[in-house]
PDB file of N, CA and C in Angstrom:
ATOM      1  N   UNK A   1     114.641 109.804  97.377  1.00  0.00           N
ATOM      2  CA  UNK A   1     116.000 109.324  97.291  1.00  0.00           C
ATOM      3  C   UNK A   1     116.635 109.928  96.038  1.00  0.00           C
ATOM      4  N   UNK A   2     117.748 110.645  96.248  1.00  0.00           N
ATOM      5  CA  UNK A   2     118.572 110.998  95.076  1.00  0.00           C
ATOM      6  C   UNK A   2     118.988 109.912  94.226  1.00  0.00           C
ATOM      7  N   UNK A   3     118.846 110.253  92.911  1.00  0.00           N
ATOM      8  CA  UNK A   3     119.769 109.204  91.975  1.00  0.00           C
ATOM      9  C   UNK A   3     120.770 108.525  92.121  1.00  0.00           C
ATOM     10  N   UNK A   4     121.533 109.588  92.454  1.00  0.00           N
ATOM     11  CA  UNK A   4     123.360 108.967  93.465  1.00  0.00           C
ATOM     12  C   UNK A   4     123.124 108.103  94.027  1.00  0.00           C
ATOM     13  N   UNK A   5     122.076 108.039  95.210  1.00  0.00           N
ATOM     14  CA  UNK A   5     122.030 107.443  96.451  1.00  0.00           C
ATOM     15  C   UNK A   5     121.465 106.077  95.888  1.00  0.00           C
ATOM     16  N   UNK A   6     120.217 105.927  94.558  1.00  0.00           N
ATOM     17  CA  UNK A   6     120.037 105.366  93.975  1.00  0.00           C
ATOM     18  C   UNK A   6     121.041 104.192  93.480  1.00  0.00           C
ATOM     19  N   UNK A   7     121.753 105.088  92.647  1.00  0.00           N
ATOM     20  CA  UNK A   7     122.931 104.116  91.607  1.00  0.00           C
ATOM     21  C   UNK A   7     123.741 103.529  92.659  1.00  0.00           C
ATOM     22  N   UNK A   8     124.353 104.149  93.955  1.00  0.00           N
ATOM     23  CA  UNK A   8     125.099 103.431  95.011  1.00  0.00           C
ATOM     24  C   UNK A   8     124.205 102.315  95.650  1.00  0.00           C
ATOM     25  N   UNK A   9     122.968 102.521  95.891  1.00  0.00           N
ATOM     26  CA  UNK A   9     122.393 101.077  96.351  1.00  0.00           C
ATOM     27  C   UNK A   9     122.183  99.786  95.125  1.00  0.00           C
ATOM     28  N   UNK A  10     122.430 100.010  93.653  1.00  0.00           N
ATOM     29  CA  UNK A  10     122.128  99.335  93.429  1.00  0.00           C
ATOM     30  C   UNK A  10     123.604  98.525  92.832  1.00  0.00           C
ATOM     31  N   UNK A  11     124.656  99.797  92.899  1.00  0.00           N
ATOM     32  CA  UNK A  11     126.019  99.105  92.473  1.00  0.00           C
ATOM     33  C   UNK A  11     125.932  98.190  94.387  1.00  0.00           C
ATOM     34  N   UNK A  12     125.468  98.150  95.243  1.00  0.00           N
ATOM     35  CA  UNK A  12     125.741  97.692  96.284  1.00  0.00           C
ATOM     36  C   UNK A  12     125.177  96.268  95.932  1.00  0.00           C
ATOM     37  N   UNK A  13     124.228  96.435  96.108  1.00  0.00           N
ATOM     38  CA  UNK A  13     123.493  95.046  95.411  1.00  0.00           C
ATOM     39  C   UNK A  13     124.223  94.074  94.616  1.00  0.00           C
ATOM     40  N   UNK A  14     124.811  94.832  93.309  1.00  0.00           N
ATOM     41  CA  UNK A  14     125.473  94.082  92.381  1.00  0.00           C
ATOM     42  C   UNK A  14     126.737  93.288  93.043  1.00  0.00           C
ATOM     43  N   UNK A  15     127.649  94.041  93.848  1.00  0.00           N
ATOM     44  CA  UNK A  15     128.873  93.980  94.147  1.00  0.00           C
ATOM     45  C   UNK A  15     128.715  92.420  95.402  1.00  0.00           C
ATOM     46  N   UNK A  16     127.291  92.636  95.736  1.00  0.00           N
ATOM     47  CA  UNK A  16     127.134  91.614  96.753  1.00  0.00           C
ATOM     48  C   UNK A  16     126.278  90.508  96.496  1.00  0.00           C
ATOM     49  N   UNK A  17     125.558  91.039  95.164  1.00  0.00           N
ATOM     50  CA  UNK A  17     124.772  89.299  94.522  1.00  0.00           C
ATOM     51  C   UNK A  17     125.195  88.800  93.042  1.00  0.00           C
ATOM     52  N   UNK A  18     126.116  89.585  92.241  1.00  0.00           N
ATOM     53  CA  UNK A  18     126.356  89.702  91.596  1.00  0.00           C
ATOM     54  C   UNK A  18     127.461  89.024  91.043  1.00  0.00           C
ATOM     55  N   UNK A  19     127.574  88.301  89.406  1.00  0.00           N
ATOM     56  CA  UNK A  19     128.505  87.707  89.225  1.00  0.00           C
ATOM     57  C   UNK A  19     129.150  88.456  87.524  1.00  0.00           C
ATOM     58  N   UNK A  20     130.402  88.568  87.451  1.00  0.00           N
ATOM     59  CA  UNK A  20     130.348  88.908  86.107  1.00  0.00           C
ATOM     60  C   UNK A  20     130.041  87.882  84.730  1.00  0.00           C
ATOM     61  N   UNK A  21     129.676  87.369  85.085  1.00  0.00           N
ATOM     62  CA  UNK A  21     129.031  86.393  83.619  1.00  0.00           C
ATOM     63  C   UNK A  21     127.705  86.486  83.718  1.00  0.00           C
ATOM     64  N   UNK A  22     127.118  86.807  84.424  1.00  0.00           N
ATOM     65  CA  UNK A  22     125.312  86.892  84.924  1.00  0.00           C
ATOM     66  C   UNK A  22     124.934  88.536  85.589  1.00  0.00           C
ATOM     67  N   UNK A  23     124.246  88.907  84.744  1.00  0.00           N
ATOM     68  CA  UNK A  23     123.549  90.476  84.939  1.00  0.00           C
ATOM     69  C   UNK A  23     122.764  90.055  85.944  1.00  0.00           C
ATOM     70  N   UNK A  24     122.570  90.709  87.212  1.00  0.00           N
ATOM     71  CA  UNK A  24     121.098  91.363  87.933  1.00  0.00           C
ATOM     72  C   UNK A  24     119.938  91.745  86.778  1.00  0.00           C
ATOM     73  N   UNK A  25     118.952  90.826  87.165  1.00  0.00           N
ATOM     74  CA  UNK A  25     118.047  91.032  86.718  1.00  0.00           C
ATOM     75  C   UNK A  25     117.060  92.456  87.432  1.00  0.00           C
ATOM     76  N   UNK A  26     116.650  93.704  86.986  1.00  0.00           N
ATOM     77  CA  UNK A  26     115.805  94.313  87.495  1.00  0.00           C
ATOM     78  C   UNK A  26     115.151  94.819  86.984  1.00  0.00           C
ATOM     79  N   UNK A  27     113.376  94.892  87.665  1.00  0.00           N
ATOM     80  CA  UNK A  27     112.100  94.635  87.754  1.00  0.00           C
ATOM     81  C   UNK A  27     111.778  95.986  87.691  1.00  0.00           C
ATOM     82  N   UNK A  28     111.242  96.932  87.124  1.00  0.00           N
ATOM     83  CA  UNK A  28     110.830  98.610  87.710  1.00  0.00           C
ATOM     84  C   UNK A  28     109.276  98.409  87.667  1.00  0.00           C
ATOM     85  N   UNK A  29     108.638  98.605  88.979  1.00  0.00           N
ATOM     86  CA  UNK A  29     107.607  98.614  89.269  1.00  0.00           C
ATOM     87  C   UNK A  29     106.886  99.843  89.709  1.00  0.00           C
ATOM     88  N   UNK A  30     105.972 100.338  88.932  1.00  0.00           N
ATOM     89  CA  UNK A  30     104.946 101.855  89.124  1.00  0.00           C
ATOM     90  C   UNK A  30     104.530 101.396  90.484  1.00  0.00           C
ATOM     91  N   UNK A  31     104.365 102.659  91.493  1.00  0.00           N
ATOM     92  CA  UNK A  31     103.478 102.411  92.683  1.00  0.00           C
ATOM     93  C   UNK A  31     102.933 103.494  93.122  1.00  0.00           C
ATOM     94  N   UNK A  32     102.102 103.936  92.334  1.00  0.00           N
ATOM     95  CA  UNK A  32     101.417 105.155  92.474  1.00  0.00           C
ATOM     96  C   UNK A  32     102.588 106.577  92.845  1.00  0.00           C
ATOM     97  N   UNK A  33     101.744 107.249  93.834  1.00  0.00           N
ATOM     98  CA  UNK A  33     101.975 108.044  94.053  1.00  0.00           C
ATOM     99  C   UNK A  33     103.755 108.394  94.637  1.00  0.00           C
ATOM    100  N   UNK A  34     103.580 107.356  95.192  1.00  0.00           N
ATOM    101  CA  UNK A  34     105.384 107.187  95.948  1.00  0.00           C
ATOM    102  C   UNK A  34     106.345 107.125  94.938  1.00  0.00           C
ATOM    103  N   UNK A  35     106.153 106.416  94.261  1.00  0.00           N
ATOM    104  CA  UNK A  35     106.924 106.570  92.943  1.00  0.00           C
ATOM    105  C   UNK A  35     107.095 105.130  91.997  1.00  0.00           C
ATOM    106  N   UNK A  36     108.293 104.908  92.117  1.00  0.00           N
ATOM    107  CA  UNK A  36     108.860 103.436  91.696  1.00  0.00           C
ATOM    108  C   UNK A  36     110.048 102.524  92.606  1.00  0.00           C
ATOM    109  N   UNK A  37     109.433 101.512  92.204  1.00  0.00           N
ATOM    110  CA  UNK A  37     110.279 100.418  92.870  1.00  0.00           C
ATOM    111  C   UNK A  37     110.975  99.394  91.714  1.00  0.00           C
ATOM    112  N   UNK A  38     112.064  99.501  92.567  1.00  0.00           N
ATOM    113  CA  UNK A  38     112.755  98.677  91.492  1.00  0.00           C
ATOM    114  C   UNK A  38     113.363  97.503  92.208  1.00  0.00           C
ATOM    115  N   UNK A  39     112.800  96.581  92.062  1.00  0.00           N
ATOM    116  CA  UNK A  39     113.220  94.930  92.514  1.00  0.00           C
ATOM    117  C   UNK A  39     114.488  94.654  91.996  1.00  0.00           C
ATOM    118  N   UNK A  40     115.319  93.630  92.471  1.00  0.00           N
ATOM    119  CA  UNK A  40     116.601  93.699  91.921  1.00  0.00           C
ATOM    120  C   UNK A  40     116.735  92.081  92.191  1.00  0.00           C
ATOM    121  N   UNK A  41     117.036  91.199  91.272  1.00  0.00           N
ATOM    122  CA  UNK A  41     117.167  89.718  91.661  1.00  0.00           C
ATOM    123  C   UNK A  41     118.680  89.199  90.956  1.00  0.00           C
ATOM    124  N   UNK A  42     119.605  89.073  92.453  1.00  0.00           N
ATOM    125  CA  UNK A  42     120.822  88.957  91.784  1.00  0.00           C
ATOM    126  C   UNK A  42     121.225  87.567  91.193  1.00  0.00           C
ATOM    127  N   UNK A  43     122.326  87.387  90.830  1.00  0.00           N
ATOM    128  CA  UNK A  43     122.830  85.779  89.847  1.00  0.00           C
ATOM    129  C   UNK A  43     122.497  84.709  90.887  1.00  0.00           C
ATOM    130  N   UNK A  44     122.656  84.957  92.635  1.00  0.00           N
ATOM    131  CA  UNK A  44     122.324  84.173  93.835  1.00  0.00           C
ATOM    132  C   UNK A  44     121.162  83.776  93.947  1.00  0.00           C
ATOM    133  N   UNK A  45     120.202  84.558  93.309  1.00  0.00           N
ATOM    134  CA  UNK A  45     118.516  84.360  93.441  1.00  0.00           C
ATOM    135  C   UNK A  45     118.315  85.097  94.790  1.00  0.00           C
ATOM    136  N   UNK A  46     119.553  86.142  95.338  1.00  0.00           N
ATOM    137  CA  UNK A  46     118.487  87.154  96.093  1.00  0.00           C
ATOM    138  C   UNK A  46     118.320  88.129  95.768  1.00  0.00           C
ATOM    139  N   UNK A  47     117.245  88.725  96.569  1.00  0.00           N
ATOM    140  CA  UNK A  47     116.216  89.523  96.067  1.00  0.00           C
ATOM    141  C   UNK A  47     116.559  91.237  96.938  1.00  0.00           C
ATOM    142  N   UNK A  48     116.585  92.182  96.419  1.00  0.00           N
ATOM    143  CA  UNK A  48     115.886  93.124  97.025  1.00  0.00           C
ATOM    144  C   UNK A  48     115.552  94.280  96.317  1.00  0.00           C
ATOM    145  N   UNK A  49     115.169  95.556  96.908  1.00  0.00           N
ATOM    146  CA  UNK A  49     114.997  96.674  96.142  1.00  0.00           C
ATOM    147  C   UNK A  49     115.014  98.346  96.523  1.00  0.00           C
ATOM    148  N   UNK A  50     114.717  98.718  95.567  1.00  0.00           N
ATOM    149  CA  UNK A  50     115.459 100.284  96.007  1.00  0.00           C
ATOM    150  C   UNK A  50     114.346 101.138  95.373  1.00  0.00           C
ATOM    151  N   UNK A  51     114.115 102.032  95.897  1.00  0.00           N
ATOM    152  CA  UNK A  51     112.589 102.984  95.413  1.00  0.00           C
ATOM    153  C   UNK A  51     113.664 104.077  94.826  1.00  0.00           C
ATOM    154  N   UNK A  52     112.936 104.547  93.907  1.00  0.00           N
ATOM    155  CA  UNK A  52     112.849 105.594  93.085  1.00  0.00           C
ATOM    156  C   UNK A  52     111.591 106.732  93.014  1.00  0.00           C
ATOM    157  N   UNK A  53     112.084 107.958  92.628  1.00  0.00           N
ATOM    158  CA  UNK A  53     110.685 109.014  92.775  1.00  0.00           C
ATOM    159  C   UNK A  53     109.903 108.562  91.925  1.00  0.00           C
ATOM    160  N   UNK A  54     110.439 107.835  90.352  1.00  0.00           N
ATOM    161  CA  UNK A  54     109.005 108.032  89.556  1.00  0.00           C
ATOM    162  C   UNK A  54     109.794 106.794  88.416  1.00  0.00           C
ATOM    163  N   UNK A  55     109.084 106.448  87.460  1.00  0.00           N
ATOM    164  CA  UNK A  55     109.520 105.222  86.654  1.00  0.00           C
ATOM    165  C   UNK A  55     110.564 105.853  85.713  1.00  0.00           C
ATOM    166  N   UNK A  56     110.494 106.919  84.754  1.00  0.00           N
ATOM    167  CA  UNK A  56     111.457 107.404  84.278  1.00  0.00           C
ATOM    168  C   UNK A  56     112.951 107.643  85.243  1.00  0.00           C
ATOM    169  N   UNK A  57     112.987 108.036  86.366  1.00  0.00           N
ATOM    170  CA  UNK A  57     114.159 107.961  87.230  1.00  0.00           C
ATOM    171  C   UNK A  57     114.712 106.444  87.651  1.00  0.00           C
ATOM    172  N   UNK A  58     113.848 105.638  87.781  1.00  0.00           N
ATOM    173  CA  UNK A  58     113.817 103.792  88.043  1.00  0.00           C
ATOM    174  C   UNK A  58     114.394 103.512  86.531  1.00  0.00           C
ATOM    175  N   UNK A  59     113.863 103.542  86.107  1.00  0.00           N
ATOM    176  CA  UNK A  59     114.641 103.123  84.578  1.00  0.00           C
ATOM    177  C   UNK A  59     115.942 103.905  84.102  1.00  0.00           C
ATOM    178  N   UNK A  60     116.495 105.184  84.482  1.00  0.00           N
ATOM    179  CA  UNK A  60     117.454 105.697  84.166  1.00  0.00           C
ATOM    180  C   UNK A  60     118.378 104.648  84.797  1.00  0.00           C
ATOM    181  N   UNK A  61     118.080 104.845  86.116  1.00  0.00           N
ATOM    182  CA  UNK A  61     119.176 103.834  87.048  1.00  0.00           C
ATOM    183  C   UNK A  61     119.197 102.446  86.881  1.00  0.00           C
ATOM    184  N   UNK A  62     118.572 102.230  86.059  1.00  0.00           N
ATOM    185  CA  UNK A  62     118.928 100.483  86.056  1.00  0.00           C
ATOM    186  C   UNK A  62     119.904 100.752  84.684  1.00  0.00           C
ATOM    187  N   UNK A  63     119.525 101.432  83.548  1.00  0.00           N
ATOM    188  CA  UNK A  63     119.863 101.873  82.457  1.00  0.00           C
ATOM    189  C   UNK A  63     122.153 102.015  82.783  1.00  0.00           C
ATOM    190  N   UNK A  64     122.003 102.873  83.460  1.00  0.00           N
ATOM    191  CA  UNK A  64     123.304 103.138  83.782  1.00  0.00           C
ATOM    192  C   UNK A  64     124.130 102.278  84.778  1.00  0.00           C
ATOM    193  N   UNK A  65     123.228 101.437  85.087  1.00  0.00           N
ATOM    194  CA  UNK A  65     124.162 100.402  85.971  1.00  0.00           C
ATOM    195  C   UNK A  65     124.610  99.542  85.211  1.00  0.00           C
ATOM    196  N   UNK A  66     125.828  98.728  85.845  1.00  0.00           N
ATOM    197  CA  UNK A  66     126.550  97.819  85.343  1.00  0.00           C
ATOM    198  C   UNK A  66     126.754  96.971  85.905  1.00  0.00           C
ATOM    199  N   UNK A  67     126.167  96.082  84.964  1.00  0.00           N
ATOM    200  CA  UNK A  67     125.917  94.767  84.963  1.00  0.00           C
ATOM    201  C   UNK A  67     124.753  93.928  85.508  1.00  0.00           C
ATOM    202  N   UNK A  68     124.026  95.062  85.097  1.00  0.00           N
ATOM    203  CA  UNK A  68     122.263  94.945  85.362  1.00  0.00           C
ATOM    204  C   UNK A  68     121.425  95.253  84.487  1.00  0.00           C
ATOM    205  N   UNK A  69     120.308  93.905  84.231  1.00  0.00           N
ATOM    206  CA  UNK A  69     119.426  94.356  82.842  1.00  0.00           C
ATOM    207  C   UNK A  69     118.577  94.145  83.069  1.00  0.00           C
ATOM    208  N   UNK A  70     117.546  95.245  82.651  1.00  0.00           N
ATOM    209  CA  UNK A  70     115.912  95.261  82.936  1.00  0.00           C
ATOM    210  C   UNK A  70     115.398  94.031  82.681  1.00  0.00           C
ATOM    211  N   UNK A  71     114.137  93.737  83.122  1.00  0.00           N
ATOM    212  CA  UNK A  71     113.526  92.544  83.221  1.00  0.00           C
ATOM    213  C   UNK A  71     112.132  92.708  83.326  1.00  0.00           C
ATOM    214  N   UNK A  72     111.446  91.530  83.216  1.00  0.00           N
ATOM    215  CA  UNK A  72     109.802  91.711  83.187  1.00  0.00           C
ATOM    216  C   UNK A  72     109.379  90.586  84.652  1.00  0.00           C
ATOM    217  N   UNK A  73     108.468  90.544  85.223  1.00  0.00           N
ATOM    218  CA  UNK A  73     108.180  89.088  85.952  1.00  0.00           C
ATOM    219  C   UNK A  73     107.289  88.188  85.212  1.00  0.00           C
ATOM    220  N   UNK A  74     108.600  87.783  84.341  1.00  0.00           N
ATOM    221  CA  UNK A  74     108.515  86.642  83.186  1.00  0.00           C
ATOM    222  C   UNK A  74     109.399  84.978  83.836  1.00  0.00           C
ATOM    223  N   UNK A  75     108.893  84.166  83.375  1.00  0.00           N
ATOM    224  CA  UNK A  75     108.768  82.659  84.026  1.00  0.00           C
ATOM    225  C   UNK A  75     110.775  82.787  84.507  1.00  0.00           C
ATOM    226  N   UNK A  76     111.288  83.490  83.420  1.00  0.00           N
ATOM    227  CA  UNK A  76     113.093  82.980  83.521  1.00  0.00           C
ATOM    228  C   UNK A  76     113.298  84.234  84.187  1.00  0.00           C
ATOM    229  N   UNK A  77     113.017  85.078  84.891  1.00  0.00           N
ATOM    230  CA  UNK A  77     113.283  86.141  86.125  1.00  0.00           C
ATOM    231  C   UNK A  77     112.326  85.091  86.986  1.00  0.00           C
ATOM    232  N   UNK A  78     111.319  84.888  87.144  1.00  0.00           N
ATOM    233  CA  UNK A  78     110.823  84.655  88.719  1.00  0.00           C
ATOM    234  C   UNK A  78     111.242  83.334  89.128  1.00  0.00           C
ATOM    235  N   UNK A  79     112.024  82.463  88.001  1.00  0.00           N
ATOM    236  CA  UNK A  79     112.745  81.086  88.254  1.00  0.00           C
ATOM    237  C   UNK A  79     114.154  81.352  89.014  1.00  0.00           C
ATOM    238  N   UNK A  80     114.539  82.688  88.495  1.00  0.00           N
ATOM    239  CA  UNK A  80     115.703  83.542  88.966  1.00  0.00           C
ATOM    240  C   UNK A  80     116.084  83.356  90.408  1.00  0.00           C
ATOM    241  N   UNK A  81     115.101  83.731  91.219  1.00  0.00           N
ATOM    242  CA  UNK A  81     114.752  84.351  92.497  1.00  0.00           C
ATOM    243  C   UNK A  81     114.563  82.720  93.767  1.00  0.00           C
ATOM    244  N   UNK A  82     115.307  82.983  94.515  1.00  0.00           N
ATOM    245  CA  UNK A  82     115.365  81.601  95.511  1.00  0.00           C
ATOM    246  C   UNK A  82     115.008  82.537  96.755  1.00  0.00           C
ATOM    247  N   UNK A  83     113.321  82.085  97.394  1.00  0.00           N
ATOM    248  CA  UNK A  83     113.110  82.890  98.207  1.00  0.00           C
ATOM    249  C   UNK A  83     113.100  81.438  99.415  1.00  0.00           C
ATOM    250  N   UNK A  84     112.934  81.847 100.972  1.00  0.00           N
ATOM    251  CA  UNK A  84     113.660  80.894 101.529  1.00  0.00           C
ATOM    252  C   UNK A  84     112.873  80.966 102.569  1.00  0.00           C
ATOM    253  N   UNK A  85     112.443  79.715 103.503  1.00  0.00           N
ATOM    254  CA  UNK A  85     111.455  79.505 104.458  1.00  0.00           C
ATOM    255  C   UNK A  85     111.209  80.798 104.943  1.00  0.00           C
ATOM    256  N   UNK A  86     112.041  81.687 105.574  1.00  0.00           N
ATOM    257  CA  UNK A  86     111.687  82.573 106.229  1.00  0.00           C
ATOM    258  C   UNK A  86     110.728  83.686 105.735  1.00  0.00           C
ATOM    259  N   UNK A  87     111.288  83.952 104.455  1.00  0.00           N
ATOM    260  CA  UNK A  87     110.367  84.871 103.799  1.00  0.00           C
ATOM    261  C   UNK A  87     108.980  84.382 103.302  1.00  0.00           C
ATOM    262  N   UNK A  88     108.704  82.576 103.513  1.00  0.00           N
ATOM    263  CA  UNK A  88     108.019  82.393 102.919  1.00  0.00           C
ATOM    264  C   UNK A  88     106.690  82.528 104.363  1.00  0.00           C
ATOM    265  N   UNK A  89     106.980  81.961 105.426  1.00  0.00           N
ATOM    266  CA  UNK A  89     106.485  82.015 106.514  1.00  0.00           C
ATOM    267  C   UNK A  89     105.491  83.653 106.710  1.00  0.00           C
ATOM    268  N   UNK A  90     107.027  84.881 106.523  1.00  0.00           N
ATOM    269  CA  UNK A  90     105.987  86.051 106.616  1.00  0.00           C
ATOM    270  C   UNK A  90     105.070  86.019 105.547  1.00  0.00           C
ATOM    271  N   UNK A  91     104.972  85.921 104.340  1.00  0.00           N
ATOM    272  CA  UNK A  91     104.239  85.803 103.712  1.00  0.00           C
ATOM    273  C   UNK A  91     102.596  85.326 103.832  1.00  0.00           C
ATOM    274  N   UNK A  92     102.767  84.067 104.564  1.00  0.00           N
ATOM    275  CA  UNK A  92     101.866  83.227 105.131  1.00  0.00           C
ATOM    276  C   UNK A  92     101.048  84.226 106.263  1.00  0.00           C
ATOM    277  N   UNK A  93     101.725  84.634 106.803  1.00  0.00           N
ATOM    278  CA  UNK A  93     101.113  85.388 108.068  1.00  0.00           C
ATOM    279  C   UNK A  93     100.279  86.564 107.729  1.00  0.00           C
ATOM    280  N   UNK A  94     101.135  87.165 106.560  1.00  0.00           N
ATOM    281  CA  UNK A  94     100.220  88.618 105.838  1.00  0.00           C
ATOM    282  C   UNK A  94      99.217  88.203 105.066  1.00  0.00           C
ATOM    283  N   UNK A  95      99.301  86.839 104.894  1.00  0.00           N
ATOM    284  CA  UNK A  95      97.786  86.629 103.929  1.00  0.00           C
ATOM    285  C   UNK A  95      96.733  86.166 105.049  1.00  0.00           C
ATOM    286  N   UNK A  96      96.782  85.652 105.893  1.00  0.00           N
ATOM    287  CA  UNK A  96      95.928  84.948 107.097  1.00  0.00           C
ATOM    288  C   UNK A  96      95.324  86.599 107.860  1.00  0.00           C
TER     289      UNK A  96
END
């Protein structure tokens, strides 16, 4: 995924979970070989994310977005996040 294509999914994100008094919290996660993932948990407590080639490119783009600030999965980000029967159900099923 190009950077562009990058920064547009994640100004998308913002524009749709996003509040201006409350930053998107986002997560940049190493995943080997594929690259990076970058979790995105908006002011709503939803969740999603956008891959990147590699962590230096994941961190540029959170870097240059607005109104989004890096984060760790620390107790006040994962309190952040309102995940909801449905997601919790698949969950259930991939661990069984």
């Amino acid at each position: 995924m190009s950077d562009q294509t990058i920064q547009k999914r994640i100004a998308e994100f913002v524009k749709a979970h996003g509040k201006p008094d409350t930053a998107v919290r986002a997560v940049v996660e190493p995943i080997g070989r594929a690259g990076a993932r970058i979790v995105l948990v908006g002011a709503d407590g939803a969740m999603g994310d956008v891959m990147a080639k590699d962590v230096e490119s994941a961190t540029n783009a959170v870097e240059a977005a607005d109104n989004v600030e890096q984060a760790e999965w620390d107790r006040e980000t994962t309190a952040a996040t309102k995940i909801g029967p449905g997601h919790r159900r698949k969950m259930a099923k991939m661990q069984s």
